[in-house]
Protein backbone atom coordinates (compact mmCIF):
# COMPACT_ATOMS: atom_id res chain seq x y z
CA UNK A 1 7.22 22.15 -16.04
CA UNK A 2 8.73 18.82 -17.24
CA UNK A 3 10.99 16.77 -15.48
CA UNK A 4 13.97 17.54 -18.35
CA UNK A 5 13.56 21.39 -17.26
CA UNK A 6 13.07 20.57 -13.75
CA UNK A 7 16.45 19.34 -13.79
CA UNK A 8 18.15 21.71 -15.70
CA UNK A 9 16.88 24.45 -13.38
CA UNK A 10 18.53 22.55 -10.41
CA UNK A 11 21.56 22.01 -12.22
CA UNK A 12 21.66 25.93 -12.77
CA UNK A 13 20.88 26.54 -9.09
CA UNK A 14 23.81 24.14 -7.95
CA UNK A 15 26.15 25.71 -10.55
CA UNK A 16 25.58 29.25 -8.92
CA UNK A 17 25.44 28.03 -5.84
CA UNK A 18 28.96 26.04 -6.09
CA UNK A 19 27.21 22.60 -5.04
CA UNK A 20 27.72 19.36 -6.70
CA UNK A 21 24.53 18.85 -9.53
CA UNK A 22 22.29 16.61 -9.05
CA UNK A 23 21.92 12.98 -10.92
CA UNK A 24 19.70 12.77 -13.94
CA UNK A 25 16.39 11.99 -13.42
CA UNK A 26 16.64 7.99 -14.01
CA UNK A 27 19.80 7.77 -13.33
CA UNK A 28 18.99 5.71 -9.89
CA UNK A 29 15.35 4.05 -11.19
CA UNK A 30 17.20 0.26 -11.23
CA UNK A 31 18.45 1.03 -7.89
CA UNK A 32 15.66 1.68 -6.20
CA UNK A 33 13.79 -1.28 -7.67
CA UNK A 34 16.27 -3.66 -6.25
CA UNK A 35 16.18 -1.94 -2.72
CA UNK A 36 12.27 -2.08 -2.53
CA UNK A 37 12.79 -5.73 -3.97
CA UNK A 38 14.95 -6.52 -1.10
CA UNK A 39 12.77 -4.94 1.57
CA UNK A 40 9.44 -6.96 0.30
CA UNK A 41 11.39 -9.95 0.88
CA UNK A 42 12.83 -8.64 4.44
CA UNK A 43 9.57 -8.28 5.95
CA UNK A 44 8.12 -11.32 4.22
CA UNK A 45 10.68 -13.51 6.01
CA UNK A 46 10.38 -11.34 9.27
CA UNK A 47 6.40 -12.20 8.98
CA UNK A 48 7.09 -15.98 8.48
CA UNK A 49 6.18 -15.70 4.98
CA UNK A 50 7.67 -17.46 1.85
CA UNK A 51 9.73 -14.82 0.27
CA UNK A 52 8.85 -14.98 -3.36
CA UNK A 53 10.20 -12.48 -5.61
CA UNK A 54 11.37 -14.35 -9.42
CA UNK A 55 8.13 -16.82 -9.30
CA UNK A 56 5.67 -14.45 -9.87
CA UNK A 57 7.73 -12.48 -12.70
CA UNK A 58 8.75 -15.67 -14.41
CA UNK A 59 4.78 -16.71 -14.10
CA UNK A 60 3.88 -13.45 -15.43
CA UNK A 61 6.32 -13.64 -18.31
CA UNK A 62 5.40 -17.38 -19.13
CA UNK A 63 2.12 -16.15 -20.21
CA UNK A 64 3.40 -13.57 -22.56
CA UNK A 65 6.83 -15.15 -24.10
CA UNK A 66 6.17 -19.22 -25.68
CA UNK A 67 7.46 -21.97 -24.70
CA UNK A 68 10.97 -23.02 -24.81
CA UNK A 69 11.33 -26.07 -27.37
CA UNK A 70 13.60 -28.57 -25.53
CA UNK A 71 16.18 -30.47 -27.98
CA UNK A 72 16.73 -33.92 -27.46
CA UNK A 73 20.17 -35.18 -26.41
């Protein structure tokens, strides 16, 4: 069973049921991301680590997008 039909058979179940239907599958993805985010750097701090979170995404994406050309002023 897919996740679309998954869905859709919940929404039918809270329908006859007369319960609120539940949120698209996705709808929360960005969400979630952000709250794990925020709990990596929680307990990096709490261990006396450096909390690093944009470094290693901007390092990753250096290597993928070129270089910005700089304009002189």
């Amino acid at each position: 069973m897919s996740i679309t039909q998954q869905h859709l058979l919940d929404a039918y179940r809270a329908q006859r049921l007369g319960e609120p239907a539940p949120p698209a599958p996705g709808t929360h993805d960005w969400q979630v991301v952000r709250e794990w985010r925020d709990e990596r750097q929680f307990r990096a701090v709490v261990a006396e680590r450096p909390a690093r979170s944009r470094t290693r995404i901007r390092h990753a994406l250096s290597r993928w997008l070129p270089p910005r050309r700089r304009t002189s002023s």
